[in-house]
PDB file of N, CA and C in Angstrom:
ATOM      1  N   UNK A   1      -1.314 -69.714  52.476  1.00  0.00           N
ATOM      2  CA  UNK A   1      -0.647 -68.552  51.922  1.00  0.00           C
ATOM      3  C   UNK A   1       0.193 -69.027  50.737  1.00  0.00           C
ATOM      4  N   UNK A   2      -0.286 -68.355  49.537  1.00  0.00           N
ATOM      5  CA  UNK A   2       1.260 -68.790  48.570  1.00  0.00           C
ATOM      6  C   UNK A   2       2.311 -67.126  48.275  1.00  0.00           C
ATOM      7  N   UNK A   3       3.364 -67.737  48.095  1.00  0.00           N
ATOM      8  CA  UNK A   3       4.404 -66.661  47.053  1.00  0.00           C
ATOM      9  C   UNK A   3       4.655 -66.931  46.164  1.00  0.00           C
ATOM     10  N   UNK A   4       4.382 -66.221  45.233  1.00  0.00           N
ATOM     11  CA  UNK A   4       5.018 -66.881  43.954  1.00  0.00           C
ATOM     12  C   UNK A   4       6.220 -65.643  43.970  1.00  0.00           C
ATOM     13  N   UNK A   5       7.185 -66.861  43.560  1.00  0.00           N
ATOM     14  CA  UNK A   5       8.615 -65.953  43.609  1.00  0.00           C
ATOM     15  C   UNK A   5       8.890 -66.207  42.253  1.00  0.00           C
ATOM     16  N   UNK A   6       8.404 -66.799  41.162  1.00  0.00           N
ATOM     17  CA  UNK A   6       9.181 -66.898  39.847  1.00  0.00           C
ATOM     18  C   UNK A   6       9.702 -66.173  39.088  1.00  0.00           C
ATOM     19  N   UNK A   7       9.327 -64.512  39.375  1.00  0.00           N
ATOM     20  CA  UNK A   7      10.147 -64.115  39.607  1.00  0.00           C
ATOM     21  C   UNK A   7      11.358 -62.868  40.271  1.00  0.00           C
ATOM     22  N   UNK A   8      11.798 -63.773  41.098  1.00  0.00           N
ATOM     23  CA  UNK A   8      12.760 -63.297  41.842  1.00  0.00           C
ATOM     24  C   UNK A   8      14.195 -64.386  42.244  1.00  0.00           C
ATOM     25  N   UNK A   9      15.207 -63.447  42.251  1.00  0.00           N
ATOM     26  CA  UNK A   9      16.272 -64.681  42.945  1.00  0.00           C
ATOM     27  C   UNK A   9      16.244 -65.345  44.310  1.00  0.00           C
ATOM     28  N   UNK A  10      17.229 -65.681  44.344  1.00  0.00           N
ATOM     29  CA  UNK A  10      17.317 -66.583  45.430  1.00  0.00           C
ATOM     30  C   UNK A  10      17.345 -65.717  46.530  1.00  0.00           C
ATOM     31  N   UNK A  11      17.805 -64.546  46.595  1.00  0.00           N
ATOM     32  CA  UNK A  11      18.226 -63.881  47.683  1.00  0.00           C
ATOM     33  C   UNK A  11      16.537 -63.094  47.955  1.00  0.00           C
ATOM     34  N   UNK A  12      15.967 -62.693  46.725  1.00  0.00           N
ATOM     35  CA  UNK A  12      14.227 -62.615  47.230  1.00  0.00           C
ATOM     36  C   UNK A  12      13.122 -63.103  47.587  1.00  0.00           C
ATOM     37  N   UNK A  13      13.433 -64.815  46.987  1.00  0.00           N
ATOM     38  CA  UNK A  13      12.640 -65.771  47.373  1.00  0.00           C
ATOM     39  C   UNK A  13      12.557 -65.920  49.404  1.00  0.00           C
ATOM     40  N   UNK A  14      14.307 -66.265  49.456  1.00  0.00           N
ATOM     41  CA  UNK A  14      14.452 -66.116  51.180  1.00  0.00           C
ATOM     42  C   UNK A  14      13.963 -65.155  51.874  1.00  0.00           C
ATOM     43  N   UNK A  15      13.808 -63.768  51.157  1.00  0.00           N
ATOM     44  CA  UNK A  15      13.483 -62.840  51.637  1.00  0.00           C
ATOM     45  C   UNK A  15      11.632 -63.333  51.914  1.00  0.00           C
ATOM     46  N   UNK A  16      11.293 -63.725  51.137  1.00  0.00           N
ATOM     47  CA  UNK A  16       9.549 -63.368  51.502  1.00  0.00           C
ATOM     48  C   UNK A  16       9.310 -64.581  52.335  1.00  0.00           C
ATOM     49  N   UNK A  17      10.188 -65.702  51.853  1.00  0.00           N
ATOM     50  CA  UNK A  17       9.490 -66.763  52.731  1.00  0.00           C
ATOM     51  C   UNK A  17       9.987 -66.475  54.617  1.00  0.00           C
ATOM     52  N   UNK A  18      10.679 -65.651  54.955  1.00  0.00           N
ATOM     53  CA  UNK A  18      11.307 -65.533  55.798  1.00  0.00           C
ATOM     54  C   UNK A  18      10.002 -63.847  56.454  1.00  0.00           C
ATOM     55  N   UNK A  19       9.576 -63.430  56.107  1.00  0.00           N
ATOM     56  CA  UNK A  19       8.502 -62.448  56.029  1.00  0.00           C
ATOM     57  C   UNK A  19       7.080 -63.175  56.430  1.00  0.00           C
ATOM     58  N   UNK A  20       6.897 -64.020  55.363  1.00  0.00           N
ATOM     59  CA  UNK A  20       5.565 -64.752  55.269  1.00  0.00           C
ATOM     60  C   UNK A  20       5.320 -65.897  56.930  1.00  0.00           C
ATOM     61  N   UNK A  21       6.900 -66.799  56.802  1.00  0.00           N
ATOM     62  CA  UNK A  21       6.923 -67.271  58.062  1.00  0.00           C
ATOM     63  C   UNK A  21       6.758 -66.717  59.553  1.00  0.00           C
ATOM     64  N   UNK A  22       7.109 -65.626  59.597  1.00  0.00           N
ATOM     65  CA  UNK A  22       6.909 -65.125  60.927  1.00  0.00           C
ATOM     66  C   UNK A  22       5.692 -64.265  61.254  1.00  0.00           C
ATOM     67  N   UNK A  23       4.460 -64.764  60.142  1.00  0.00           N
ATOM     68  CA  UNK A  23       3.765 -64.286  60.679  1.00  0.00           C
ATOM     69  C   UNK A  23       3.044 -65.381  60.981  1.00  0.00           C
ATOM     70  N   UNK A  24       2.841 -66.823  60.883  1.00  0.00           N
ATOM     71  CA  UNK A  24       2.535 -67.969  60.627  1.00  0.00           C
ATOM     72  C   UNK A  24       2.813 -68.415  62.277  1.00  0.00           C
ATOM     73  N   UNK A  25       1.953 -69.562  62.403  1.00  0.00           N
ATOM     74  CA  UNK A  25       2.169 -69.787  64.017  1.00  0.00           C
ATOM     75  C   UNK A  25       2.926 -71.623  63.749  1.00  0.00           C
ATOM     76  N   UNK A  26       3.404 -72.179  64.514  1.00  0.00           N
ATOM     77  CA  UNK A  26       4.110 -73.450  64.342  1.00  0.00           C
ATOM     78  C   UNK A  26       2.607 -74.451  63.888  1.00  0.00           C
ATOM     79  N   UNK A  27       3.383 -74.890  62.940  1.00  0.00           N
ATOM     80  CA  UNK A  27       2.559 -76.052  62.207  1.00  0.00           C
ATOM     81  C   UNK A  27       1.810 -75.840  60.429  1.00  0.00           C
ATOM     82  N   UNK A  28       1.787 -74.301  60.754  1.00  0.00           N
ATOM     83  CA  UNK A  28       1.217 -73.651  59.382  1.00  0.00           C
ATOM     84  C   UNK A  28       2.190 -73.943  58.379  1.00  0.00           C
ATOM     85  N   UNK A  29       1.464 -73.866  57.090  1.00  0.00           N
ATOM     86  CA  UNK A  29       2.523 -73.676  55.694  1.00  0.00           C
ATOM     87  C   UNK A  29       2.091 -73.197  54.945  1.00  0.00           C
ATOM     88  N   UNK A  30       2.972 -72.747  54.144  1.00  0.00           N
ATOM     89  CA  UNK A  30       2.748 -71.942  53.146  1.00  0.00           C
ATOM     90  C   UNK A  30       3.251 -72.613  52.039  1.00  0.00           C
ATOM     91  N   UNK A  31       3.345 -72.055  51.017  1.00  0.00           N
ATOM     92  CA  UNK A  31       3.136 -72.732  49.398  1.00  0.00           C
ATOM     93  C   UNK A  31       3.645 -71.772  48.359  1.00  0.00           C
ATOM     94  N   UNK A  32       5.338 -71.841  48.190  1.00  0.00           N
ATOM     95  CA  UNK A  32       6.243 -71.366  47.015  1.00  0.00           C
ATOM     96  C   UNK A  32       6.034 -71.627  45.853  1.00  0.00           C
ATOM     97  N   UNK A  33       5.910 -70.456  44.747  1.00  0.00           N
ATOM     98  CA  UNK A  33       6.367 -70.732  43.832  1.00  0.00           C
ATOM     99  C   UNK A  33       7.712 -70.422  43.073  1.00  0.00           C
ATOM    100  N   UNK A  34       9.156 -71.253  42.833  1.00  0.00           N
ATOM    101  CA  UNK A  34       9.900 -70.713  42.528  1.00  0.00           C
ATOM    102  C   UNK A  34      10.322 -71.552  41.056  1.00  0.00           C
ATOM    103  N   UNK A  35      11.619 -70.518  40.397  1.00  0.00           N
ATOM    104  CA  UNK A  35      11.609 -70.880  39.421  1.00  0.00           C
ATOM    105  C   UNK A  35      13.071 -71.325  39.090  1.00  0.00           C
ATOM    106  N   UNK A  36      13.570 -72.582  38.449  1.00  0.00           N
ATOM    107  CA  UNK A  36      14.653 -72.991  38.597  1.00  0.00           C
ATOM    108  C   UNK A  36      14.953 -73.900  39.860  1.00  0.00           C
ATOM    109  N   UNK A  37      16.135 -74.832  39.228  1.00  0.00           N
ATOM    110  CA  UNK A  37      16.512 -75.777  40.611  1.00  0.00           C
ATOM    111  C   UNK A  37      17.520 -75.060  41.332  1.00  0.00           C
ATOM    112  N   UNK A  38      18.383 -74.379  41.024  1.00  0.00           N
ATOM    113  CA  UNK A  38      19.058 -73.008  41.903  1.00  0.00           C
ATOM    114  C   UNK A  38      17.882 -72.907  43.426  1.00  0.00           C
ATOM    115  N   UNK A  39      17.007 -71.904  42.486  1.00  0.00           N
ATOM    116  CA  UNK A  39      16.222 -71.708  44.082  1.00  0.00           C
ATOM    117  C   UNK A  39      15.338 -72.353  44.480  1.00  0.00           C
ATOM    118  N   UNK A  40      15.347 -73.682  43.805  1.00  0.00           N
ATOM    119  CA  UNK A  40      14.356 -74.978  44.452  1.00  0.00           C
ATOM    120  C   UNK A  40      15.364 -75.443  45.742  1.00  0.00           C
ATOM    121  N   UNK A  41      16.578 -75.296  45.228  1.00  0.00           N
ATOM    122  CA  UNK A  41      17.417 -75.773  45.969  1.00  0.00           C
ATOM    123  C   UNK A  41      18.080 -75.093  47.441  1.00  0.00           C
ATOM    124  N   UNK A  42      17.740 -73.315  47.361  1.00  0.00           N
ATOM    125  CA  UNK A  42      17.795 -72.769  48.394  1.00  0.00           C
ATOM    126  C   UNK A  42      16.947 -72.295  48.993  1.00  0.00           C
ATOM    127  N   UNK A  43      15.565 -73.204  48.957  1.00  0.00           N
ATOM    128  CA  UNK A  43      14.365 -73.280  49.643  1.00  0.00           C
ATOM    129  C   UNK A  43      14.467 -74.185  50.506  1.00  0.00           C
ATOM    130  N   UNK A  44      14.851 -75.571  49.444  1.00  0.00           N
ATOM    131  CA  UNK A  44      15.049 -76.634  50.679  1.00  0.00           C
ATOM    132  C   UNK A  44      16.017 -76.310  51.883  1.00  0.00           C
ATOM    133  N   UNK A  45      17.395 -75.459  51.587  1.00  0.00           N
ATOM    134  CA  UNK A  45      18.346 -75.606  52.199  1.00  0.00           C
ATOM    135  C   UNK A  45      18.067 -74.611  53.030  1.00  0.00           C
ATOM    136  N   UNK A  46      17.114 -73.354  53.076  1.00  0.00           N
ATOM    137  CA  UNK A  46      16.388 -72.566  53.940  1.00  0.00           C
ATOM    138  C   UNK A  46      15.856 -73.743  55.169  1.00  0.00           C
ATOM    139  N   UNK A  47      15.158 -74.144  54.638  1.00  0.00           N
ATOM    140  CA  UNK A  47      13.764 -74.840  55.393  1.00  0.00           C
ATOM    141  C   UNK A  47      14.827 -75.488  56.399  1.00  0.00           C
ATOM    142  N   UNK A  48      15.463 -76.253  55.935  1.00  0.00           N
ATOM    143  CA  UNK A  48      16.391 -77.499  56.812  1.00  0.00           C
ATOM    144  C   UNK A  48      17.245 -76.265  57.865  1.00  0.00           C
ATOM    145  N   UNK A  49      17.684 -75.060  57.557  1.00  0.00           N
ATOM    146  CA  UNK A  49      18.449 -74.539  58.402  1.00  0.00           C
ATOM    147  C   UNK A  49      17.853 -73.727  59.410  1.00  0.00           C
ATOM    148  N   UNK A  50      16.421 -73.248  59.111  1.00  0.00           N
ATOM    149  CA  UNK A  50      15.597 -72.846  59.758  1.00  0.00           C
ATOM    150  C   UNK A  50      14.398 -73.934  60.823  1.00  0.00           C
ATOM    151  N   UNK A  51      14.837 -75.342  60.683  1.00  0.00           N
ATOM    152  CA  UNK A  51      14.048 -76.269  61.182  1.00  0.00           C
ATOM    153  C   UNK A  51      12.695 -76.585  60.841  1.00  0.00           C
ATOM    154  N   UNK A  52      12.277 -76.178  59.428  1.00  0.00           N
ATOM    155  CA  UNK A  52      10.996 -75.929  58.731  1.00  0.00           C
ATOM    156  C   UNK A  52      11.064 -77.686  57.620  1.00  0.00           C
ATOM    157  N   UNK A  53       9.545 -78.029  57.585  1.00  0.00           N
ATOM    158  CA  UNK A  53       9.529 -78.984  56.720  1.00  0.00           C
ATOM    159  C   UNK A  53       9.066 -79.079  55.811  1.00  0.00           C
ATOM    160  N   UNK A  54       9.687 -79.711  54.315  1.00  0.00           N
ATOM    161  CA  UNK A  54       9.001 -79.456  53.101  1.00  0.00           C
ATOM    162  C   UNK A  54       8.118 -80.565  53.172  1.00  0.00           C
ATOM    163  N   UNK A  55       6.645 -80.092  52.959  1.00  0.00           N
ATOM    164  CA  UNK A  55       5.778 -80.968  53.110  1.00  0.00           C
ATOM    165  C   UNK A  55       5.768 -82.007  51.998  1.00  0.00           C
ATOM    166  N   UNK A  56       5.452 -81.008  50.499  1.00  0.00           N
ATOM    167  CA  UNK A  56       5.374 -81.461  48.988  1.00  0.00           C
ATOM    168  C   UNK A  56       6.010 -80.421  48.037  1.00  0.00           C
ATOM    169  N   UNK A  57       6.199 -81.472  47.118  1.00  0.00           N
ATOM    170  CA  UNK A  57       6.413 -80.471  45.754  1.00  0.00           C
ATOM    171  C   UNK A  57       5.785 -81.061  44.482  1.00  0.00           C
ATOM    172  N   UNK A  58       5.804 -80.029  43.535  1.00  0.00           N
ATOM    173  CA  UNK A  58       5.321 -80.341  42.452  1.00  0.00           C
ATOM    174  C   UNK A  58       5.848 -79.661  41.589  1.00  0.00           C
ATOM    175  N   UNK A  59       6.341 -80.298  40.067  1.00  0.00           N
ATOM    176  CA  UNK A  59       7.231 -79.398  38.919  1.00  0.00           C
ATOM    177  C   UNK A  59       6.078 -79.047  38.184  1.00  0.00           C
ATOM    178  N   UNK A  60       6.333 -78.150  37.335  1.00  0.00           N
ATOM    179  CA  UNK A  60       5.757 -77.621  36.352  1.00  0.00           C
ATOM    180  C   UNK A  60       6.755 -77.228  35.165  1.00  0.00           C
ATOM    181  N   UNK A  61       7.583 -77.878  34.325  1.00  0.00           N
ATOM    182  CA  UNK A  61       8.151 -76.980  33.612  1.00  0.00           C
ATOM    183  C   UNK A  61       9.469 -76.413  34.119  1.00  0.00           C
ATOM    184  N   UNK A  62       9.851 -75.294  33.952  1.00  0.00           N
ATOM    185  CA  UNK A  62      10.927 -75.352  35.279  1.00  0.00           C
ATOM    186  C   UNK A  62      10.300 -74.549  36.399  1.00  0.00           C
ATOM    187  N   UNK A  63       9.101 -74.477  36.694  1.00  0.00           N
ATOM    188  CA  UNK A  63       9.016 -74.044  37.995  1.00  0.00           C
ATOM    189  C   UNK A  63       8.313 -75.492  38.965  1.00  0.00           C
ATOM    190  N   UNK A  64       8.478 -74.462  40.375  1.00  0.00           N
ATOM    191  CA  UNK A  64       8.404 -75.632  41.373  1.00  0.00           C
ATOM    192  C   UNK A  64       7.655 -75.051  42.425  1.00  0.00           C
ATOM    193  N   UNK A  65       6.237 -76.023  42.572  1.00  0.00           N
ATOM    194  CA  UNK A  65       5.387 -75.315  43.635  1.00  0.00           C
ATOM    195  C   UNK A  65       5.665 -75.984  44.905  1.00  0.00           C
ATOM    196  N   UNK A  66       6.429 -75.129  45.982  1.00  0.00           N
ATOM    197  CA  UNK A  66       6.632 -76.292  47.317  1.00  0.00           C
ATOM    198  C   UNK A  66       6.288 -75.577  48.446  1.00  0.00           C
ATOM    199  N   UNK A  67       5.728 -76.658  49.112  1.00  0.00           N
ATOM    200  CA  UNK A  67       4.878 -76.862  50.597  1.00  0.00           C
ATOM    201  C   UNK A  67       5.410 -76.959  51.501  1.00  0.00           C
ATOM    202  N   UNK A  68       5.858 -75.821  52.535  1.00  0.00           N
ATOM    203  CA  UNK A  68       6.738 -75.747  53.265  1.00  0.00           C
ATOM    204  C   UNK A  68       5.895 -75.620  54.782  1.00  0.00           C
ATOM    205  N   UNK A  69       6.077 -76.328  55.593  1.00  0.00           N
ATOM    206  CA  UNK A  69       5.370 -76.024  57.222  1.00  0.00           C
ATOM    207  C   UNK A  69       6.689 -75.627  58.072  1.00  0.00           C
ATOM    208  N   UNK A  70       5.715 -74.606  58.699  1.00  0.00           N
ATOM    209  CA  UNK A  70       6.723 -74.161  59.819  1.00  0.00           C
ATOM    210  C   UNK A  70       6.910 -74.722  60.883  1.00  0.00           C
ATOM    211  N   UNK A  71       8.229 -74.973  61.519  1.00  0.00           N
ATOM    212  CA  UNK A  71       8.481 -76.067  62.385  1.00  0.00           C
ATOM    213  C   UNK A  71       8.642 -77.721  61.679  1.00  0.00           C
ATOM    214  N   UNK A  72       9.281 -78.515  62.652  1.00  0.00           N
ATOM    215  CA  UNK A  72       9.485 -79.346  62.360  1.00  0.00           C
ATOM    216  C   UNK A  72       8.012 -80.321  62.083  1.00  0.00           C
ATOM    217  N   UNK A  73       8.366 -81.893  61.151  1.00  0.00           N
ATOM    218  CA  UNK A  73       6.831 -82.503  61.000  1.00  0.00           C
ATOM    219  C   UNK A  73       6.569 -83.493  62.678  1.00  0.00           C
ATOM    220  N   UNK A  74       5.121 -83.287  63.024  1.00  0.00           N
ATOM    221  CA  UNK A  74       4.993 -83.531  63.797  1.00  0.00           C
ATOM    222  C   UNK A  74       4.397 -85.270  63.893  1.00  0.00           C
ATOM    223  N   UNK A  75       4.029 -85.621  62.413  1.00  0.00           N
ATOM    224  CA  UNK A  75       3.542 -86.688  62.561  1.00  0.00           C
ATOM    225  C   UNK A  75       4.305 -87.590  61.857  1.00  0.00           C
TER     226      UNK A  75
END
């Protein structure tokens, strides 16, 4: 699944990834696109408070495509 949130704020980005996740079963991920280190930064800080792991990332410019699995990494 991706979102591209580039654009939306921070407070919409949380919003979809928080949508997208619960429909997802433990282990799945999905794949952000956001824009700015602002909400690169309250993706990560989502993920960590929600017990979710950023798999990867990748810049582009100022956007940032990141790989988020639900639940903690298992391996």
């Amino acid at each position: 699944m991706l979102i591209d949130a580039t654009k939306k704020n921070c407070k919409g980005v949380i919003t979809e990834l928080e949508k997208a996740m619960a429909e997802l079963k433990e282990g799945d991920n999905i794949e952000t696109i956001v824009y700015g280190v602002p909400n690169r930064m309250d993706v990560y800080a989502w993920a960590r408070r929600k017990g979710h792991t950023i798999e990867k990332e990748q810049r582009s410019g100022a956007n940032f495509r990141i790989t988020v699995i639900k639940g903690p990494k298992t391996s």
